[in-house]
Protein backbone atom coordinates (compact mmCIF):
# COMPACT_ATOMS: atom_id res chain seq x y z
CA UNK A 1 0.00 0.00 0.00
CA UNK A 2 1.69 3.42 -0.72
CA UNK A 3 0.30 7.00 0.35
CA UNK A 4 1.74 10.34 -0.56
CA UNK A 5 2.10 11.28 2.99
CA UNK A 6 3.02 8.74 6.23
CA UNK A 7 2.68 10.67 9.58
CA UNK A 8 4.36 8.77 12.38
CA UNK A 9 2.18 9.79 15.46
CA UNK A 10 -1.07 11.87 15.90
CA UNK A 11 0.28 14.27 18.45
CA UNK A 12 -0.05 18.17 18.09
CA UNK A 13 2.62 18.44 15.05
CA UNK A 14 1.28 15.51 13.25
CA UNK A 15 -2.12 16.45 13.09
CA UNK A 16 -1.88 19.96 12.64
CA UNK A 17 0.22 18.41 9.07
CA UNK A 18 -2.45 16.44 8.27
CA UNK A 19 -5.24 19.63 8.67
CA UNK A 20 -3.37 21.97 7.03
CA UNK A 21 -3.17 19.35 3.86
CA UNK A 22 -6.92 18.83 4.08
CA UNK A 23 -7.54 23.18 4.62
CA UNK A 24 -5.40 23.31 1.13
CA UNK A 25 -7.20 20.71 -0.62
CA UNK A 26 -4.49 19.46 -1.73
CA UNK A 27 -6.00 15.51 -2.42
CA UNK A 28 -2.76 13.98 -1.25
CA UNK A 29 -3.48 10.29 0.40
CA UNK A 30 -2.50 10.85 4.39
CA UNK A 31 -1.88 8.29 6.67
CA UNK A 32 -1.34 8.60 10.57
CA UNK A 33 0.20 5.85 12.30
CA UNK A 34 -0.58 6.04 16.53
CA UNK A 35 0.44 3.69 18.53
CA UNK A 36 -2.65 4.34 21.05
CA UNK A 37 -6.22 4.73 20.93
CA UNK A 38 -8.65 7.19 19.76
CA UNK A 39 -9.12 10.10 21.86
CA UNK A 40 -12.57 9.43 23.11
CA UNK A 41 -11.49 5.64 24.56
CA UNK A 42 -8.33 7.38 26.10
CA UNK A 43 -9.05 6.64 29.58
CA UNK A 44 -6.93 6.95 32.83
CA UNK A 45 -8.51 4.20 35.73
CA UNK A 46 -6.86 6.32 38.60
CA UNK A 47 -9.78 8.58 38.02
CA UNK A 48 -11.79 5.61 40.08
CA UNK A 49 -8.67 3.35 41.55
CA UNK A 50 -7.31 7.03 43.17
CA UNK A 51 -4.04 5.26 42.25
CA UNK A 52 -1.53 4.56 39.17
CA UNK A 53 -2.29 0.73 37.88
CA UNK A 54 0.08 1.25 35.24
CA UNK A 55 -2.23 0.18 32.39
CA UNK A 56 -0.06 -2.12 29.45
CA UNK A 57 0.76 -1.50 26.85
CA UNK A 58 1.01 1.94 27.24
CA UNK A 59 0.12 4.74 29.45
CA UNK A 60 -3.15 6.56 28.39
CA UNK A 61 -2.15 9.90 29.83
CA UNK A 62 1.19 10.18 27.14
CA UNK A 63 -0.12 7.84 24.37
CA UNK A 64 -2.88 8.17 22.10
CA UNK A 65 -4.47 10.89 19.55
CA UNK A 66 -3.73 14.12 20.29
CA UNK A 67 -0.74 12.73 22.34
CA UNK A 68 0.12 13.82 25.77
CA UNK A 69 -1.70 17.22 25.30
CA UNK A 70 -5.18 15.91 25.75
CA UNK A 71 -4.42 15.15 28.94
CA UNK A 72 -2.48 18.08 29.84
CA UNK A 73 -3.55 21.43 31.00
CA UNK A 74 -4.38 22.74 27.42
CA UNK A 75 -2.43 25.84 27.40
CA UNK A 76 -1.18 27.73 24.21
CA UNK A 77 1.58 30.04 24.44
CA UNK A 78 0.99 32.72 21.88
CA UNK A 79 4.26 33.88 22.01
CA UNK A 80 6.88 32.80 19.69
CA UNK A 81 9.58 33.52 21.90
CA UNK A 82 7.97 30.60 24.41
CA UNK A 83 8.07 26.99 23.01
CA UNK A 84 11.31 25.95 21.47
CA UNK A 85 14.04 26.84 19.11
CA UNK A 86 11.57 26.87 16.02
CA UNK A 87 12.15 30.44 15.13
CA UNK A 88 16.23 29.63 14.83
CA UNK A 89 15.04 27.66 11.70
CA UNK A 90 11.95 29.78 10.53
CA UNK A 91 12.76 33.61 12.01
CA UNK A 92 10.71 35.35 14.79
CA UNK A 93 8.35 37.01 12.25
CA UNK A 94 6.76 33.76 10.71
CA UNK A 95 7.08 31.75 14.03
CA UNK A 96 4.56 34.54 15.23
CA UNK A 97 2.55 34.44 12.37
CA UNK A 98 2.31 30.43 12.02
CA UNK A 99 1.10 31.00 15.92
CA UNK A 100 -1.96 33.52 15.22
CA UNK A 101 -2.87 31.39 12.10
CA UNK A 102 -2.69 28.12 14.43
CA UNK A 103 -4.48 29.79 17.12
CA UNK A 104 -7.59 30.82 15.04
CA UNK A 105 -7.66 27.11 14.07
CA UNK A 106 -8.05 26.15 17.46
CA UNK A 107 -10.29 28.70 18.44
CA UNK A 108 -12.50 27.12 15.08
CA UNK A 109 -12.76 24.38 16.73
CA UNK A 110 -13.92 25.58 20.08
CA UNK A 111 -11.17 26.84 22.23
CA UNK A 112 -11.94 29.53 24.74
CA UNK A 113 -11.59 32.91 22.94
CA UNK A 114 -10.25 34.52 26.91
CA UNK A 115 -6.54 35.55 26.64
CA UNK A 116 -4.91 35.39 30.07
CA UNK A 117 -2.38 37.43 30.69
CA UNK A 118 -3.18 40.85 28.52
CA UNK A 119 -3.30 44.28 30.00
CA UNK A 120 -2.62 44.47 33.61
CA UNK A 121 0.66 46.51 32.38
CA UNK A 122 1.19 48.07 35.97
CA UNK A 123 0.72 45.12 37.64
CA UNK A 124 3.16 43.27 35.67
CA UNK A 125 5.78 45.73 35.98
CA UNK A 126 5.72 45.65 39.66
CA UNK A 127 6.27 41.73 39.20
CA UNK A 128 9.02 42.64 36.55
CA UNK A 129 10.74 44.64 39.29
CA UNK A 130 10.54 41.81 41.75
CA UNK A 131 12.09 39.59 39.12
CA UNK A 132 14.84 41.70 38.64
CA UNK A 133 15.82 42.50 42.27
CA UNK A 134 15.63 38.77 42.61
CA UNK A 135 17.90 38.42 39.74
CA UNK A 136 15.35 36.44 37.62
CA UNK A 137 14.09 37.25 33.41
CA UNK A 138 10.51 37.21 33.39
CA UNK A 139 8.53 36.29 30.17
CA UNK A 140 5.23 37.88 30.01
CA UNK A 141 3.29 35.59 27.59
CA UNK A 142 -0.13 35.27 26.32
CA UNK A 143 -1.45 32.35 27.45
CA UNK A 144 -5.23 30.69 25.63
CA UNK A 145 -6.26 28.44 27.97
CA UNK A 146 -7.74 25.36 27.21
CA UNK A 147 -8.52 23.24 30.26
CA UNK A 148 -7.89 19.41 30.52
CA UNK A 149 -11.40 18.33 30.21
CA UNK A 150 -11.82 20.92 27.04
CA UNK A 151 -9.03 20.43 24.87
CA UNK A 152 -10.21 16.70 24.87
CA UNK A 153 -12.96 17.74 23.21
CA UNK A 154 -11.30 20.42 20.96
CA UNK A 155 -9.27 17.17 19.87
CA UNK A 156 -12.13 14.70 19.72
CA UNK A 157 -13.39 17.79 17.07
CA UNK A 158 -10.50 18.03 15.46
CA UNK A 159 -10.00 13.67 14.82
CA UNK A 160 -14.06 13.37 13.53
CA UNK A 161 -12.84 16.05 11.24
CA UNK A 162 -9.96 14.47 10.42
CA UNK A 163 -11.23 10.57 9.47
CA UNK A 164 -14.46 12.74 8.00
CA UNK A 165 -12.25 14.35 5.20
CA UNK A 166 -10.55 10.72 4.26
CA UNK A 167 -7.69 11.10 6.28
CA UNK A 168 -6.84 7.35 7.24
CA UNK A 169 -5.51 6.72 11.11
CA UNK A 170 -4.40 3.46 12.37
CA UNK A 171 -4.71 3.34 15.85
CA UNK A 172 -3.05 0.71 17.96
CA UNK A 173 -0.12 1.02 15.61
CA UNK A 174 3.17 1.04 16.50
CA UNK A 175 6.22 1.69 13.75
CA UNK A 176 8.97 -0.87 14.68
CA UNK A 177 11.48 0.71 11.81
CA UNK A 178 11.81 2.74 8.52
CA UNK A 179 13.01 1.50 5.34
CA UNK A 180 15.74 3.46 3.88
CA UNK A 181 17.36 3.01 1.06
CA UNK A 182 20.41 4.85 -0.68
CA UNK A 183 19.67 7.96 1.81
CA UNK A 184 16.18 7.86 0.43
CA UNK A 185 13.07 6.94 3.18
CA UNK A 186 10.45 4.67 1.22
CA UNK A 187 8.70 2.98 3.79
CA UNK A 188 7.63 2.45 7.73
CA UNK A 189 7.35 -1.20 9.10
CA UNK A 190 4.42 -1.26 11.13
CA UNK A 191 2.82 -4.14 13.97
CA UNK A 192 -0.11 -4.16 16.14
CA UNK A 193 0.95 -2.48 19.47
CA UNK A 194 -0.86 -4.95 22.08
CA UNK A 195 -0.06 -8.34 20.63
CA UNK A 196 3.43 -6.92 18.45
CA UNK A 197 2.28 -9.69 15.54
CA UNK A 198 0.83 -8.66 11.78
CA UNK A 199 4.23 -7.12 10.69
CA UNK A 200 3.68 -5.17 7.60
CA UNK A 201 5.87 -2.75 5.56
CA UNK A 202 4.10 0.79 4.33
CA UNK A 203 5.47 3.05 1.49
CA UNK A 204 5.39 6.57 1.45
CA UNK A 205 5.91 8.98 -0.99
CA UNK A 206 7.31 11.48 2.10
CA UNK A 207 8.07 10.28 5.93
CA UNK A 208 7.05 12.08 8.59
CA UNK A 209 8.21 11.59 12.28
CA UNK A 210 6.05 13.01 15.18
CA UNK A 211 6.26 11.28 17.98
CA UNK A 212 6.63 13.81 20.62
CA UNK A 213 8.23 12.87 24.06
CA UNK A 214 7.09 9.67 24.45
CA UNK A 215 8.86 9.28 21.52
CA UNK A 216 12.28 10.04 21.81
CA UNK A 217 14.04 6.91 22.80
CA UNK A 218 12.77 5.25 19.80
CA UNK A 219 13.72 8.41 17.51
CA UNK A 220 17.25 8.28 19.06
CA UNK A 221 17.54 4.44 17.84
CA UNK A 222 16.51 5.20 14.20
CA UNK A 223 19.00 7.90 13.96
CA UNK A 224 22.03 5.70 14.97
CA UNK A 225 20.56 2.50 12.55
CA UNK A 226 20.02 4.74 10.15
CA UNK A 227 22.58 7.38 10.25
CA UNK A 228 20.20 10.17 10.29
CA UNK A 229 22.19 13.57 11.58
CA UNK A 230 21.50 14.52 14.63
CA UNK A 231 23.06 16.18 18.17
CA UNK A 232 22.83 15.68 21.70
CA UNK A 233 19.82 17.67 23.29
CA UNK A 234 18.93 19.07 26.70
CA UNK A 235 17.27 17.04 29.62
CA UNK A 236 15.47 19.18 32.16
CA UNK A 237 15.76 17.82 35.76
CA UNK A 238 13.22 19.09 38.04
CA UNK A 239 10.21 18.66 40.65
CA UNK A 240 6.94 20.12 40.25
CA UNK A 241 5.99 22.54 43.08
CA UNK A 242 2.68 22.89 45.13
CA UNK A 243 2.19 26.13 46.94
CA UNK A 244 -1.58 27.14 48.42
CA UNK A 245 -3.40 29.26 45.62
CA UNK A 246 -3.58 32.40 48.36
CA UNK A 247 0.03 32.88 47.49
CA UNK A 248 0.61 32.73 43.99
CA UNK A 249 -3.05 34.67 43.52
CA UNK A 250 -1.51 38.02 42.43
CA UNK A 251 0.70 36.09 40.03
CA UNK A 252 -2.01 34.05 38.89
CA UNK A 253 -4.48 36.78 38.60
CA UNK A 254 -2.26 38.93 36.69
CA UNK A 255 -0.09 36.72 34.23
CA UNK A 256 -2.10 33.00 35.11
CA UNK A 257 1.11 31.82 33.77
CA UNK A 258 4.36 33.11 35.26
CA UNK A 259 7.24 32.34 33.09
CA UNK A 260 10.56 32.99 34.92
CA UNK A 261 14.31 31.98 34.40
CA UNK A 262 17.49 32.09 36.23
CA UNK A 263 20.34 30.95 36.65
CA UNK A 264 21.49 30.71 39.97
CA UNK A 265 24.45 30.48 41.97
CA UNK A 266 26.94 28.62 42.08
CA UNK A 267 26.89 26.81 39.09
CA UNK A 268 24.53 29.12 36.54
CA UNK A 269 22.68 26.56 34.82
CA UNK A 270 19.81 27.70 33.53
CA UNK A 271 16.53 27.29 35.84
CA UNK A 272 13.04 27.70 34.22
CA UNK A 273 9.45 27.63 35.88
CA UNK A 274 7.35 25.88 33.43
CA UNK A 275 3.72 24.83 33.39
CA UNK A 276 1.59 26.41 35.91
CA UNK A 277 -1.35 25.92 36.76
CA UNK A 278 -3.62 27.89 39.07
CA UNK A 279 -6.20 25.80 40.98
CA UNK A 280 -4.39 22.94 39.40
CA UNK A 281 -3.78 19.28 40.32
CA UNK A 282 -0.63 17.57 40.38
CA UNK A 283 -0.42 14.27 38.19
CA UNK A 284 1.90 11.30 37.27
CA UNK A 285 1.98 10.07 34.05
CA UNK A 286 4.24 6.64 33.06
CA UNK A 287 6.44 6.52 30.42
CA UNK A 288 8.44 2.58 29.20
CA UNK A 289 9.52 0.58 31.67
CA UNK A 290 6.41 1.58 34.20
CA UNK A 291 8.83 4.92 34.93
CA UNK A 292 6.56 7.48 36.87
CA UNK A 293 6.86 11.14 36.09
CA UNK A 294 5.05 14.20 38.02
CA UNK A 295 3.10 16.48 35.71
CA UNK A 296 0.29 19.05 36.03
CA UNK A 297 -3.57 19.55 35.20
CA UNK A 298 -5.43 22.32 35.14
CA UNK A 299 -9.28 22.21 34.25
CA UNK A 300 -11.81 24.76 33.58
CA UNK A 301 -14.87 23.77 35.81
CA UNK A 302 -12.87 21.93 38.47
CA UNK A 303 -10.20 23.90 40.76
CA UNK A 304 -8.39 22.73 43.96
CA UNK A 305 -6.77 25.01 46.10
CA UNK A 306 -3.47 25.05 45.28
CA UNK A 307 -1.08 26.27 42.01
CA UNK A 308 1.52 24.10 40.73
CA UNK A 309 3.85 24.03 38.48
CA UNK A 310 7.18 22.91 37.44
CA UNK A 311 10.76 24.17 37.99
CA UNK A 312 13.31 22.42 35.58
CA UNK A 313 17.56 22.75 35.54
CA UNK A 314 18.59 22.23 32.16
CA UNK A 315 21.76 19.87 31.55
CA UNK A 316 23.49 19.60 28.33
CA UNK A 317 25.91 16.94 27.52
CA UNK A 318 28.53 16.64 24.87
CA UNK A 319 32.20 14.33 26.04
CA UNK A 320 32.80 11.96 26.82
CA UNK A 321 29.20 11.00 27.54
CA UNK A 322 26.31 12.44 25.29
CA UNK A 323 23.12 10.53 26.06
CA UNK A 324 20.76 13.33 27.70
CA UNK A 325 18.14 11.27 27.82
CA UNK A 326 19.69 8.10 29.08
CA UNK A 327 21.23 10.39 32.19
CA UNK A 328 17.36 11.39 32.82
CA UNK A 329 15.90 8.09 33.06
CA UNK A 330 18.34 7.17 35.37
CA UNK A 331 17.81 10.12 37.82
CA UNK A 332 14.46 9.40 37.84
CA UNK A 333 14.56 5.82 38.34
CA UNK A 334 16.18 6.26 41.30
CA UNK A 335 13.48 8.69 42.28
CA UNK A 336 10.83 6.15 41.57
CA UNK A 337 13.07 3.72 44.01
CA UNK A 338 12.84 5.70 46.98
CA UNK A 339 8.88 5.99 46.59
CA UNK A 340 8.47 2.23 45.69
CA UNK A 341 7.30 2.67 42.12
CA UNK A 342 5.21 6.32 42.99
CA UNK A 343 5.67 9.67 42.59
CA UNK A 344 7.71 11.36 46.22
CA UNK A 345 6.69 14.36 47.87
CA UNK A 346 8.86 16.71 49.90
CA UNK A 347 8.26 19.59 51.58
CA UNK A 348 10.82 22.06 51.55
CA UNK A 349 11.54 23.01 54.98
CA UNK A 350 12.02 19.48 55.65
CA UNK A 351 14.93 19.51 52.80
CA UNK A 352 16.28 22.53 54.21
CA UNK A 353 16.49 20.38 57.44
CA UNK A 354 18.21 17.72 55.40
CA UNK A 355 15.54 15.24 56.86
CA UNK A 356 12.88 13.17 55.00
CA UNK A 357 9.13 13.95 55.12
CA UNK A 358 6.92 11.47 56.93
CA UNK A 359 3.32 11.43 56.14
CA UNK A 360 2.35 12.11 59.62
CA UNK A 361 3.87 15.66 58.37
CA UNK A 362 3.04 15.91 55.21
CA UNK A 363 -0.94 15.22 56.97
CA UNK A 364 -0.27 18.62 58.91
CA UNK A 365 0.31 20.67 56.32
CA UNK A 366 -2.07 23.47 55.30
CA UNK A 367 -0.41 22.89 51.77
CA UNK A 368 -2.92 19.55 51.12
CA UNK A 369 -1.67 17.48 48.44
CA UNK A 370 -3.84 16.80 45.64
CA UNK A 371 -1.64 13.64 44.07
CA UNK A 372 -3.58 11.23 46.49
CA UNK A 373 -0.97 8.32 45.96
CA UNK A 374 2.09 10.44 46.24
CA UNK A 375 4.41 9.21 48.90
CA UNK A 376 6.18 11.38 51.66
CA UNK A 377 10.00 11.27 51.40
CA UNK A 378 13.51 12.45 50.81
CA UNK A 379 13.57 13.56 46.68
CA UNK A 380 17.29 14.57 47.33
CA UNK A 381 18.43 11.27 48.23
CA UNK A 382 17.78 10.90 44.34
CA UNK A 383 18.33 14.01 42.56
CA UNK A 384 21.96 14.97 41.83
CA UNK A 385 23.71 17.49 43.83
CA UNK A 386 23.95 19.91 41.26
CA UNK A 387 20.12 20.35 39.90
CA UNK A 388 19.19 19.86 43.58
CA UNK A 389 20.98 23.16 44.26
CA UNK A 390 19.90 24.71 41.19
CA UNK A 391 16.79 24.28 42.01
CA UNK A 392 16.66 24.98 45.71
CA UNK A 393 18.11 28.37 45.35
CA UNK A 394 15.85 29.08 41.97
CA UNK A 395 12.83 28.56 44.85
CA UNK A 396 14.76 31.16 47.11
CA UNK A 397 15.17 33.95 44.63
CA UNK A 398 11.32 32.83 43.78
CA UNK A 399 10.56 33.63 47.11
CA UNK A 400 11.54 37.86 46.42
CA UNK A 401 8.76 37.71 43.66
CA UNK A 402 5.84 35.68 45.27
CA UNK A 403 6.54 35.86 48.90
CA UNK A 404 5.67 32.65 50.48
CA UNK A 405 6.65 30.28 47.62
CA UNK A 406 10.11 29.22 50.11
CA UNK A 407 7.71 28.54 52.58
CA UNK A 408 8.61 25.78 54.82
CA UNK A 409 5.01 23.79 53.89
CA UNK A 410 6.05 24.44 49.88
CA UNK A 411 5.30 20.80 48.55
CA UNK A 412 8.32 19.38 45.88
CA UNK A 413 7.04 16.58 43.86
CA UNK A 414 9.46 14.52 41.68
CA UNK A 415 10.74 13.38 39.22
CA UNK A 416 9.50 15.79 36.61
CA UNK A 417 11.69 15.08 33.98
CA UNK A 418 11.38 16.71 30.37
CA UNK A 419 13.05 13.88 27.95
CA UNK A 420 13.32 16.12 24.91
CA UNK A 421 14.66 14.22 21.50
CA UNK A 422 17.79 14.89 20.24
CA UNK A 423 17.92 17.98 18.08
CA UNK A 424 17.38 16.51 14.25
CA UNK A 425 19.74 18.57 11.76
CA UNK A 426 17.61 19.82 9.42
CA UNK A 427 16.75 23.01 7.10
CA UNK A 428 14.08 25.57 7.20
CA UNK A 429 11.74 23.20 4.99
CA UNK A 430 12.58 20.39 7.53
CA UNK A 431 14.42 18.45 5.34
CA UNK A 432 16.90 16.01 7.06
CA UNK A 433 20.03 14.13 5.68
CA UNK A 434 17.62 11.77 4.41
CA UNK A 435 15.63 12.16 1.37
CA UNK A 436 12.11 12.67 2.25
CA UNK A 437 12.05 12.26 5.74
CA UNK A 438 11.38 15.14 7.92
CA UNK A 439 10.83 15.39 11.60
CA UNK A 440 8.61 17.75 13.46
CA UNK A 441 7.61 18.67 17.11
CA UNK A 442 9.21 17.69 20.37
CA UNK A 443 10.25 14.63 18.62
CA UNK A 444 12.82 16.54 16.56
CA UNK A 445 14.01 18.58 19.21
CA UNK A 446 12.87 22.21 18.07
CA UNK A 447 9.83 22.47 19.88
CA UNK A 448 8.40 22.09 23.77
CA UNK A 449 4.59 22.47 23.91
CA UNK A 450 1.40 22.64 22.13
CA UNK A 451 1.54 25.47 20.53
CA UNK A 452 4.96 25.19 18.11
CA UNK A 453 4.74 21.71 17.84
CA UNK A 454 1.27 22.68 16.53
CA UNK A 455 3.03 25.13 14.35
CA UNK A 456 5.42 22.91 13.04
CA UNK A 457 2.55 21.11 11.45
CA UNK A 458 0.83 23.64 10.34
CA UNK A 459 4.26 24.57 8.10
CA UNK A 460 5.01 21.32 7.16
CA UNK A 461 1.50 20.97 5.58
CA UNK A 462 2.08 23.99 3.67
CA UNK A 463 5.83 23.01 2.41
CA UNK A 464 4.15 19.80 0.70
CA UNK A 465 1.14 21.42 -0.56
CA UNK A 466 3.39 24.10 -2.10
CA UNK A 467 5.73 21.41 -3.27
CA UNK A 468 3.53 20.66 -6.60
């Protein structure tokens, strides 16, 4: 069977390819390849078990259409100086283009036409100040939020669409390798991803790779079989933070999304805040080899009483060891030791003690958890000195622009790791080393989030369309 166009996962970037081919008419013959399920029997049992049962094959939070996003906290960044190094390959001007030409997709398919973070101008200067005294670079960014519970639908909108314009989607599909042949891609070799039988080889006229995240191991492996150029990317180490809403309110009212970085004594790695969300809940999500990672939600209709969000130390690594990703599994396995397979929780006074947290303590807290299987402990028996410290003193020099966040009740959650892929060489039409493959999203490396990974798509759809 051969199609003109083979899309290798049905996250953001690799449906936003396959829309902007159907918007432009352009009759090619897509096919999507997911190794999960469709969006509407994406389903996550903790919801009733109030506990991870680390469904097989696959975790339902990261895998499936629409890819981790649907289950995320749905927010946009309309900013294109937020998301990635995209507009190193495209330039500023059409990154922020791309994004208001994405966005009115979304909003077309029923996303919430409320901008956070617009006007406010005074307000936000007095938090600029704050950032500045406290030696931190705050990015002011628009923020179109979609909610957890809403952006599956937008999705669910978005795949009916999709299969209704003759768009075919295998789901339960897993790509096992490529077929390359004299620097030219030509096919995918596909199997069933329960049962790994029914091998089958698919041609394509062009090769798309999308897999986001979740992804990235298995990106990493066809680059080195198949000598596709490539370099070492960055691995974020981190812990996602819990603080009652009453003290990040002026933040959240203001910005909802505070974007600050640092870099903080003594060794002046680069420290990011990353995903907040106000009134949010904390969640795990599993990636291979059952590993459990701390994440985020943030709904619309349903709001706890607490923010979170994450705060990540970026590591790069070049001699004699380059495998980014590799060094974060391992931190975080050793994470996921200490709490017996869950996600730990800390709270920071009690690191600053250099004890562990019991339960009994964690119980007293007015700072009430809302992962309900988290488990009180000691996150920097497991965490590296050196993004411990980052991070610790990043939460310090926090503490000058929200005051309260260094509170001694401040829950750390971890391991929140961010795997991103290796960065994929390519041009600004995404072409790599290899004939007719390109590579889009977090999966290649250029992008972290919704939005330009969304973008990503919506430009490679328009490079083929334009190619005839």
């Amino acid at each position: 069977m051969r199609y003109d166009v083979i899309i290798v996962g049905a996250g953001p970037s690799g449906i936003f390819t396959a829309l902007e081919l159907v918007r432009r008419e352009t009759g090619k013959k897509v096919l999507i390849i997911e190794k999960g399920r469709r969006i509407e029997k994406r389903h996550c049992p903790k919801e009733q078990t109030k506990t991870c049962v680390f469904c097989k094959p696959y975790c339902h939070i990261t895998t499936g259409f629409s890819g981790a996003g649907a289950f995320s906290d749905g927010k946009l960044s309309l900013s294109y100086e937020v998301g990635g190094d995209l507009p190193q390959i495209i330039g500023s001007d059409m990154a922020q283009e791309l994004i208001n030409y994405t966005d009115k997709i979304y909003l077309d398919f029923g996303a919430d036409t409320k901008i956070e973070g617009l006007g406010n101008n005074e307000e936000i200067k007095g938090i600029r100040r704050k950032a500045i005294e406290a030696g931190l670079k705050l990015v002011d960014c628009p923020i179109r939020h979609l909610g957890t519970e809403k952006a599956q639908e937008i999705y669910f909108k978005i795949q009916k669409f999709l299969l209704q314009s003759d768009v075919e989607i295998r789901f339960d599909t897993q790509v096992k390798d490529m077929v390359i042949e004299e620097e030219v891609a030509k096919a995918v070799v596909i199997s069933d991803s329960n049962t790994k039988d029914d091998e089958e080889t698919v041609y394509g006229d062009k090769i798309i790779i999308a897999t986001g995240r979740k992804g990235a191991d298995w990106l990493k492996a066809m680059c080195l079989k198949h000598e596709i150029n490539h370099v070492a990317g960055t691995v974020d180490i981190g812990v996602r933070v819990e603080v009652r809403n009453e003290i990040m309110e002026k933040v959240n009212n203001v910005l909802y999304e505070s974007k600050l970085i640092g870099y903080p004594e003594p060794f002046r790695n680069k420290v990011r805040t990353f995903c907040q969300n106000p009134g949010g809940f904390v969640s795990q999500e599993n990636y291979d080899d059952d590993l459990a990672i701390v994440n985020g939600h943030s709904y619309k209709d349903r709001k706890s009483n607490n923010t979170n969000l994450a705060i990540l130390s970026s590591h790069n690594f070049s001699e004699p060891f380059n495998q980014p990703i590799q060094y974060g599994k391992k931190v975080a396995e050793l994470v996921n030791m200490l709490g017996n397979g869950k996600i730990l929780v800390q709270r920071f006074g009690d690191i600053l003690d250099g004890k562990r947290t019991w339960q009994k303590e964690l119980n007293q807290s007015n700072v009430k958890h809302t992962l309900p299987d988290a488990v009180a402990g000691d996150i920097t028996s497991a965490i590296p000195y050196r993004p411990m410290m980052n991070i610790i003193n990043f939460i310090k020099s926090m503490n000058t622009v929200v005051p309260g966040f260094a509170s001694r009740e401040t829950l750390l959650y971890g391991p929140e790791i961010k795997f991103y892929s290796n960065k994929i060489n390519m041009d600004d039409t995404f072409n790599t080393n290899i004939k007719n493959l390109h590579c889009l999203g977090d999966s290649s490396g250029w992008t972290r989030g919704l939005m330009m990974a969304s973008v990503m798509g919506v430009l490679m759809g328009r490079i083929i369309s334009e190619e005839n």
